[in-house]
Protein backbone atom coordinates (compact mmCIF):
# COMPACT_ATOMS: atom_id res chain seq x y z
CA UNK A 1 51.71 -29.87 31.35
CA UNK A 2 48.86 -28.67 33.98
CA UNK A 3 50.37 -24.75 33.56
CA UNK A 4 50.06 -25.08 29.89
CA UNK A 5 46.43 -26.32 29.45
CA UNK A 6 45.86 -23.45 32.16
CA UNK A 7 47.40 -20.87 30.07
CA UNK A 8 45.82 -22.85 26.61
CA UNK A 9 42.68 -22.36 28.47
CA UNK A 10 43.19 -18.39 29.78
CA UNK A 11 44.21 -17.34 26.52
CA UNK A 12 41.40 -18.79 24.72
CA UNK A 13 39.23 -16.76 27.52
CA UNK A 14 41.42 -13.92 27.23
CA UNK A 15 40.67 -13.50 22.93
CA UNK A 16 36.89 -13.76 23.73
CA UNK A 17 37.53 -11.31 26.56
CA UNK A 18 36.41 -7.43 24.73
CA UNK A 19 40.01 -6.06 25.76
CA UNK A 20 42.26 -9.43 25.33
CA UNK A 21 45.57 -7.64 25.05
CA UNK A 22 46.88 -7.18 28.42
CA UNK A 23 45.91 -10.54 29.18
CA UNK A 24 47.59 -11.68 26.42
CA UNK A 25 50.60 -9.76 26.96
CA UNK A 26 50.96 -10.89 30.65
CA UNK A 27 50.62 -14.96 29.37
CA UNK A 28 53.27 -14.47 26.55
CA UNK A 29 55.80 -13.13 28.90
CA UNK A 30 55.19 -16.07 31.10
CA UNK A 31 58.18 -18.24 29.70
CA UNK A 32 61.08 -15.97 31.44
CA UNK A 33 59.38 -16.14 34.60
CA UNK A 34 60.24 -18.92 37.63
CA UNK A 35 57.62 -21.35 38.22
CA UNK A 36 56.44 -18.86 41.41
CA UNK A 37 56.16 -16.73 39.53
CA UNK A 38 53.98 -17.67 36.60
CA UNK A 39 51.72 -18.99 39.35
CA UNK A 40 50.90 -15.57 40.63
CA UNK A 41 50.82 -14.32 36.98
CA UNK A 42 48.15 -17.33 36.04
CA UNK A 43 46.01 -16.50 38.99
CA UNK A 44 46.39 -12.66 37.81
CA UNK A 45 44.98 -13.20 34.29
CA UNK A 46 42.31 -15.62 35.64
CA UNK A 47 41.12 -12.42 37.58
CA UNK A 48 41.42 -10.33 34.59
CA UNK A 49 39.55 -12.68 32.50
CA UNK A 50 36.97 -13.09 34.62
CA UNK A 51 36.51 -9.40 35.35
CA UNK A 52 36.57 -8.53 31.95
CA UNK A 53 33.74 -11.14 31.84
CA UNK A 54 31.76 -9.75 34.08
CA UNK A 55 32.09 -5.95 32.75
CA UNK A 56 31.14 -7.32 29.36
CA UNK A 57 28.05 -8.92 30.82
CA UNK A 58 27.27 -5.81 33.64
CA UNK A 59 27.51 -3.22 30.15
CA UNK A 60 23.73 -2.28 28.61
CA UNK A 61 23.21 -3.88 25.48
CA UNK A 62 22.44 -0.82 22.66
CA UNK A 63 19.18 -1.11 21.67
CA UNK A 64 18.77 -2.06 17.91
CA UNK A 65 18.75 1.35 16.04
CA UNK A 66 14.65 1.63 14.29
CA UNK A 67 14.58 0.89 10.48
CA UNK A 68 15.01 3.49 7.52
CA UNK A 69 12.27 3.91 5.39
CA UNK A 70 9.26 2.09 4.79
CA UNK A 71 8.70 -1.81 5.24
CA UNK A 72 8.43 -3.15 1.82
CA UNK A 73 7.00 -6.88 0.65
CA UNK A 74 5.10 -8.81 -2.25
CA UNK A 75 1.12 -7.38 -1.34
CA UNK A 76 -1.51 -9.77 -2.80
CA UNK A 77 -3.56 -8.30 -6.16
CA UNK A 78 -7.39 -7.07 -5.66
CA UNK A 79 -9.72 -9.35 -7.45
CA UNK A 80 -11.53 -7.58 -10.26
CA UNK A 81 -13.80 -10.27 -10.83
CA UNK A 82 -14.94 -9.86 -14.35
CA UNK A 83 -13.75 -8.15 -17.79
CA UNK A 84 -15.34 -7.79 -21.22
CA UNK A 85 -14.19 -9.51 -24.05
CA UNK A 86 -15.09 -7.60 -26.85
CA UNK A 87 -14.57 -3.76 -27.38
CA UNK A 88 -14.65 -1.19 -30.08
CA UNK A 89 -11.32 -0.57 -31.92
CA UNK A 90 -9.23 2.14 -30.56
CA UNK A 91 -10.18 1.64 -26.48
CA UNK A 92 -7.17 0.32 -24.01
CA UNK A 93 -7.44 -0.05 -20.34
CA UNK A 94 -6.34 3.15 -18.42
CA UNK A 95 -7.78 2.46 -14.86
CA UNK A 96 -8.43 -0.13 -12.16
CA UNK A 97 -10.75 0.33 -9.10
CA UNK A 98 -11.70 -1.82 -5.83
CA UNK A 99 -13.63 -0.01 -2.92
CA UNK A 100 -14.44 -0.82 -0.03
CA UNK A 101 -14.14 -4.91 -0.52
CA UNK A 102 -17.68 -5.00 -2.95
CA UNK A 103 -16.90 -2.99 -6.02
CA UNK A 104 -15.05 -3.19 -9.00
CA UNK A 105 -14.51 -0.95 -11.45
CA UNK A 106 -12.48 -1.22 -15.05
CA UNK A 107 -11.75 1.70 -17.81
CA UNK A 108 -11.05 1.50 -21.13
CA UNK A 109 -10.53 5.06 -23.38
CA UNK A 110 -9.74 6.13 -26.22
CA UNK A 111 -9.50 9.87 -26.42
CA UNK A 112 -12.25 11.86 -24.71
CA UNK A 113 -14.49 8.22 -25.17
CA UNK A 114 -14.78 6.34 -21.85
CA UNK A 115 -16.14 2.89 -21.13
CA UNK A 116 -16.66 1.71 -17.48
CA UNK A 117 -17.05 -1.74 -16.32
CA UNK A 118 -18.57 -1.38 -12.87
CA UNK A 119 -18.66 -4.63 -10.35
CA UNK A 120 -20.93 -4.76 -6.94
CA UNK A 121 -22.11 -7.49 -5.10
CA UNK A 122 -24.20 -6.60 -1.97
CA UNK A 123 -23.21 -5.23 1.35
CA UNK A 124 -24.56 -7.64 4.77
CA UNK A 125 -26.16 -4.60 5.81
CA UNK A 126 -27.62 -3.93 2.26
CA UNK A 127 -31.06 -5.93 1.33
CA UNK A 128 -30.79 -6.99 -2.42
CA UNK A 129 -34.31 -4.95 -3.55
CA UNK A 130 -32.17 -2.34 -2.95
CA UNK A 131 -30.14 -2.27 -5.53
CA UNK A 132 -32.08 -4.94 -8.14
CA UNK A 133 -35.60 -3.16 -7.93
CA UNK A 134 -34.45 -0.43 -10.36
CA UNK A 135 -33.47 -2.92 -13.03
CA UNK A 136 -36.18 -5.22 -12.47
CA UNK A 137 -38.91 -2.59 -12.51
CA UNK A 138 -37.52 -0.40 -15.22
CA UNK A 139 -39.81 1.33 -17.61
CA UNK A 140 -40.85 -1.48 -20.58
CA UNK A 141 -38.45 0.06 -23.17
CA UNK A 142 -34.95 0.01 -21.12
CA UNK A 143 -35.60 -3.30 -20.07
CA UNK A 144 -33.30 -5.98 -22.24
CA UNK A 145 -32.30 -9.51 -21.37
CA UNK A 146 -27.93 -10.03 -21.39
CA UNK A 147 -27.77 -13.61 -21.68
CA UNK A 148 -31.46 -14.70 -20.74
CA UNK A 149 -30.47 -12.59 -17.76
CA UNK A 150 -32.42 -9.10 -16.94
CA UNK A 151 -30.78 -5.59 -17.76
CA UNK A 152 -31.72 -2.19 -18.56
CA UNK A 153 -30.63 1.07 -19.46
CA UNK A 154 -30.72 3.93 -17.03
CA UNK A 155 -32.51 6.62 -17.52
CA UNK A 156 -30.02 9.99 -17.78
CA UNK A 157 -29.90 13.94 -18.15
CA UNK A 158 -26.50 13.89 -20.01
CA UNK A 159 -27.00 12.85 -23.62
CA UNK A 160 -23.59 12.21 -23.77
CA UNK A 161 -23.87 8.83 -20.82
CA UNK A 162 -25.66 5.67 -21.56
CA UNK A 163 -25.75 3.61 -18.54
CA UNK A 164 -26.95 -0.16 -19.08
CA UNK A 165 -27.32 -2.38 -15.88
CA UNK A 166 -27.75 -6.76 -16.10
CA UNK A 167 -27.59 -8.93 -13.60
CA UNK A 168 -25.46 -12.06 -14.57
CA UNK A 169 -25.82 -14.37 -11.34
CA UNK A 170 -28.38 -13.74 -8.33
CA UNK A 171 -25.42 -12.01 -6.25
CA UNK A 172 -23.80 -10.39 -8.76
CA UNK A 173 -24.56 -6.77 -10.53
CA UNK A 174 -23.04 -5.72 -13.67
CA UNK A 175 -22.99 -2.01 -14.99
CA UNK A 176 -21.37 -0.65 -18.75
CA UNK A 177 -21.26 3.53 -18.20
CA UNK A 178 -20.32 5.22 -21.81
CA UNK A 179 -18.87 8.47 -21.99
CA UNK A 180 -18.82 10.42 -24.86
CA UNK A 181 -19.22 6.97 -26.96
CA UNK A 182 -20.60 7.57 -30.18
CA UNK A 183 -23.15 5.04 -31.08
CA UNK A 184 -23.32 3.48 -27.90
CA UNK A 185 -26.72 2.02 -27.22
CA UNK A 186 -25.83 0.26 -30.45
CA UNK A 187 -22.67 -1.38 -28.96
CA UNK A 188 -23.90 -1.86 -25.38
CA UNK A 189 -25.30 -5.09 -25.56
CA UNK A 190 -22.67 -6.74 -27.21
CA UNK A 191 -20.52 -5.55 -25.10
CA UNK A 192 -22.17 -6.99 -22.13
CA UNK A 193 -23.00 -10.45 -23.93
CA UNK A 194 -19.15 -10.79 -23.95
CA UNK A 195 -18.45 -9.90 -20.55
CA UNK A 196 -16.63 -13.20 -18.44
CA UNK A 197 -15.57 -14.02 -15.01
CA UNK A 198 -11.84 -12.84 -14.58
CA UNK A 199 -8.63 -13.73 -12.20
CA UNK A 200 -7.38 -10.58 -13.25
CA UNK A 201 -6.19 -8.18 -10.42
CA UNK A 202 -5.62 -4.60 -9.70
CA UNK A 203 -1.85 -4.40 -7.67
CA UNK A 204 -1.17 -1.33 -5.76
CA UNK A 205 1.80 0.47 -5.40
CA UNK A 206 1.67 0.31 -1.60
CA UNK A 207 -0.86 -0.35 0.98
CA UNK A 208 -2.00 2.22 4.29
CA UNK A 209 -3.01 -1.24 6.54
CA UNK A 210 -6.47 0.03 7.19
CA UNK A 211 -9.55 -2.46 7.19
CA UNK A 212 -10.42 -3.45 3.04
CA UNK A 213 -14.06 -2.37 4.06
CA UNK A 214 -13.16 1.80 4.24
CA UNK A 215 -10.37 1.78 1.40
CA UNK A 216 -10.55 3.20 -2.33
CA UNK A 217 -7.86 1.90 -4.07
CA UNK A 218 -7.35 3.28 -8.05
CA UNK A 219 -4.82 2.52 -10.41
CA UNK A 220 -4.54 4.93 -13.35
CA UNK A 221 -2.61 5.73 -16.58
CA UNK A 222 -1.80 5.95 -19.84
CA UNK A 223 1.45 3.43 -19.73
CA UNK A 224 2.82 1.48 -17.08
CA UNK A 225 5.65 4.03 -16.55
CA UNK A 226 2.43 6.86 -15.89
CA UNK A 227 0.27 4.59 -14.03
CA UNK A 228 -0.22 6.17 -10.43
CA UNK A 229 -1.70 4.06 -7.21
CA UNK A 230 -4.06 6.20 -5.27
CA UNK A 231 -5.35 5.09 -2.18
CA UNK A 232 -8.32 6.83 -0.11
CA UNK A 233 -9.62 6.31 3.15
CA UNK A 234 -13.57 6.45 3.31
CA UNK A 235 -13.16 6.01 7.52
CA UNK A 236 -15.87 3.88 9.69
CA UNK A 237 -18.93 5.32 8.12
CA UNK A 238 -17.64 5.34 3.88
CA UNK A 239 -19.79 8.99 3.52
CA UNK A 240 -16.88 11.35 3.31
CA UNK A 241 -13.31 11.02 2.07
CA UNK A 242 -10.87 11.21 4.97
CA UNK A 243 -7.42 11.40 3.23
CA UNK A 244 -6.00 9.92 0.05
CA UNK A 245 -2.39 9.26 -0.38
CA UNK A 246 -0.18 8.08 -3.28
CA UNK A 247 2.92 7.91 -4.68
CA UNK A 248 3.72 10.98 -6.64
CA UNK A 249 7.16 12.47 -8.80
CA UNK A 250 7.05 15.30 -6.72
CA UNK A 251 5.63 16.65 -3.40
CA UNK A 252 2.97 18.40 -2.45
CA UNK A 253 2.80 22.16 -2.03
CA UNK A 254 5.49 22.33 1.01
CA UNK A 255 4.50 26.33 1.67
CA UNK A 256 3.95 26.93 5.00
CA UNK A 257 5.46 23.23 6.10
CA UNK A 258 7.81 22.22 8.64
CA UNK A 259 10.04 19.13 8.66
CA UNK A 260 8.72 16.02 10.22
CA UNK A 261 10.38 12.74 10.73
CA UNK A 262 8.37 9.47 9.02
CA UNK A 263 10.21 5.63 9.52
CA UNK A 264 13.58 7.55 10.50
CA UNK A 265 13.33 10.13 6.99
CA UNK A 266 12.90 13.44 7.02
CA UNK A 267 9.21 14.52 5.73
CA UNK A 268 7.42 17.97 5.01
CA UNK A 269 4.20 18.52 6.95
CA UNK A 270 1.65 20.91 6.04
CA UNK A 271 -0.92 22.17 8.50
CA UNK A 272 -4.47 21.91 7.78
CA UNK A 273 -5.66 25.40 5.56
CA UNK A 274 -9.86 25.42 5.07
CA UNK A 275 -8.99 25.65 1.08
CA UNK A 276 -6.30 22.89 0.83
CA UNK A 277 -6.79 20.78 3.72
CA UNK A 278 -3.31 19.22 5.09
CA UNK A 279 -0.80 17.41 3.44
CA UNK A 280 2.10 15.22 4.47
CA UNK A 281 5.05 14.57 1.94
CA UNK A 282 7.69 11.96 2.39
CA UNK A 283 10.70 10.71 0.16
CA UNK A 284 10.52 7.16 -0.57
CA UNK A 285 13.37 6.98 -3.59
CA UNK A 286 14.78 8.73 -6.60
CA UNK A 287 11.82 10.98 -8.15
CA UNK A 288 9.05 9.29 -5.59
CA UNK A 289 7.42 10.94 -2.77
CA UNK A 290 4.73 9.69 -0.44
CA UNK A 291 2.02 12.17 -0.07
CA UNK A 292 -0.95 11.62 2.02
CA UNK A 293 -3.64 14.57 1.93
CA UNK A 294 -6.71 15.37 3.54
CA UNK A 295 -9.72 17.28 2.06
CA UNK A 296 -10.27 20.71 1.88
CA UNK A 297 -13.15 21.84 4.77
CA UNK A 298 -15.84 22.78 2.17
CA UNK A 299 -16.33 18.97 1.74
CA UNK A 300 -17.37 19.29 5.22
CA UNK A 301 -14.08 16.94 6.43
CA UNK A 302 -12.59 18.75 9.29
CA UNK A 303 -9.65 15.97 10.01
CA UNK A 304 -7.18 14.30 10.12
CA UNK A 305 -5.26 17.34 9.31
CA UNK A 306 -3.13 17.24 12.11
CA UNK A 307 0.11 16.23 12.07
CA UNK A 308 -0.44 13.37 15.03
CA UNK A 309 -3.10 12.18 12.77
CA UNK A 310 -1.37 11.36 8.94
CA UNK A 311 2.38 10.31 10.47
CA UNK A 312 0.63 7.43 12.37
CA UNK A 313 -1.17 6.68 9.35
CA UNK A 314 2.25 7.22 6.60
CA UNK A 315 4.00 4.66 9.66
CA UNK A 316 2.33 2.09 8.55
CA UNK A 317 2.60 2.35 4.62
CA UNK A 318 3.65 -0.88 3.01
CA UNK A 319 5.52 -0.46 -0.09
CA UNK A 320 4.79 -3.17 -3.10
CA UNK A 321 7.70 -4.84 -3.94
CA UNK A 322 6.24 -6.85 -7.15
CA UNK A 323 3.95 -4.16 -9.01
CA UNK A 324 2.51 -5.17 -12.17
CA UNK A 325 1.03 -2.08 -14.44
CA UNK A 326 1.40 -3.77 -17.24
CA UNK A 327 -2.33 -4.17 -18.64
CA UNK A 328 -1.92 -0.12 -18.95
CA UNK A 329 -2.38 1.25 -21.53
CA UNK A 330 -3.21 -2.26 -23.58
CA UNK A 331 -6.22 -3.87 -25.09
């Protein structure tokens, strides 16, 4: 009874063991051996066991192989704080802006006629007479009241803008731009009489993980199926443009390129050119590339156009996995 719950007991090692079978083996054929001998034969496979044990636990572990492609998860919407709730016939919403954490900014079109709702509260480092005084002390005839609050129009070269600026709460400043609007310092008030606080939301197509406070993000189209997420990287001091990147149908110029590897897939990296600046392009799908780019020099950006400078950057893209375009292209 003792041998049995021994051998019970091997064999149940034995089938945990990586390389049971000769342990196995050597228990089955136990029964035609004398009682000596399936002594020697149980302390055998107890040896085996245990040394196949041991190799198992002496081997490296492989390391887990790095992921494919680009982390992907539900990224939160960007407030756009307020909307307007009367426009002319004919106008639908074609683009959504947030920059840099303070500013909003909404389209509406119809044909060459753009409307722009633009949204800033003030920067820490920004004192409010900064940018109130030029409403506040406007010239007698731009000045309006929106709501018992103060507005005015700007004063413009282009006949074809009308800019009219209101501020609706102490912290809070409000700007209408019309493009190519006929009649448009007759509409602009209303307009701006009917503009609300909103819990609508601009969600991108992917996030770069850089601080809110240096990114652009823009949302434009003419459908959902056009609307494109473009996402631009002001760096530490917000003057000049350091790359934008986005998610395009096709890549970027590749001439002159050489492959790269981004998250485990194979990319195309182009080296910095004074015209063109650099570009990185990556496939993320069927049709859909990643392309970061940097700005050509005579915008007085010398970098990051290296490749050691964009691939960090493209490692740390976060795809969207819930995008919602569908206010494109609508009323």
């Amino acid at each position: 009874m003792t041998e049995e719950l021994i051998k019970a007991a091997l064999t149940k090692q034995a089938e945990r063991s990586p390389h049971p079978s000769p342990v196995l083996h050597a228990l089955a054929g136990q029964r035609r051996s004398s009682r000596k001998s399936l002594v020697v034969s149980l302390v055998a496979a107890l040896v085996a066991v245990l040394a196949l044990g041991a190799t198992a636990l002496l081997a490296p572990s492989q390391p887990e192989p790095p992921p494919v492609g680009f982390a992907e998860r539900e990224l939160a919407g960007l407030p756009m704080r307020y909307d307007v709730g009367w426009l002319p016939d004919g106008y639908v919403e074609t683009g959504r802006t947030s920059s840099s954490g303070y500013i909003q900014i909404r389209t509406w079109a119809s044909g060459d006629s753009m409307i722009s709702l633009f949204v800033q509260t003030p920067r820490q480092v920004e004192p409010r007479q900064m940018w109130t005084e030029d409403i506040l002390n406007a010239p007698a005839a731009d000045q309006v009241s929106v709501l018992g609050q103060p507005g005015a129009f700007e004063q413009t070269n282009d006949p074809e803008r009308l800019v009219l600026d209101w501020l609706p709460k102490p912290d809070v400043r409000l700007g209408l731009l019309f493009t190519s609007v006929p009649d448009a310092r007759a509409i602009a008030l209303r307009m701006a009489e009917s503009a609300t606080e909103s819990a609508d939301v601009l969600t991108p197509q992917f996030e770069l993980g850089l601080p809110s406070d240096r990114v652009h993000v823009t949302v434009e189209g003419s459908a959902p199926s056009t609307a494109v997420t473009t996402v631009s990287d002001f760096g530490y001091a917000g003057n000049w443009r350091e790359l934008d990147a986005t998610i395009a149908p096709a890549p970027a110029d590749l001439s002159g390129g050489y492959e790269v590897m981004v998250r485990g897939v194979r990319g195309t990296f182009v080296p910095f050119q004074p015209e063109t600046g650099a570009a990185l392009s990556v496939p993320i799908g069927e049709a859909r590339w990643l392309v970061l780019r940097t700005p050509p020099a005579r915008y007085g950006v010398q970098g990051p156009g290296w490749e050691s400078a964009l691939i960090p950057i493209a490692e740390e893209v976060v795809l969207n996995s819930k995008v919602d375009f569908s206010w494109v292209g609508t009323r």
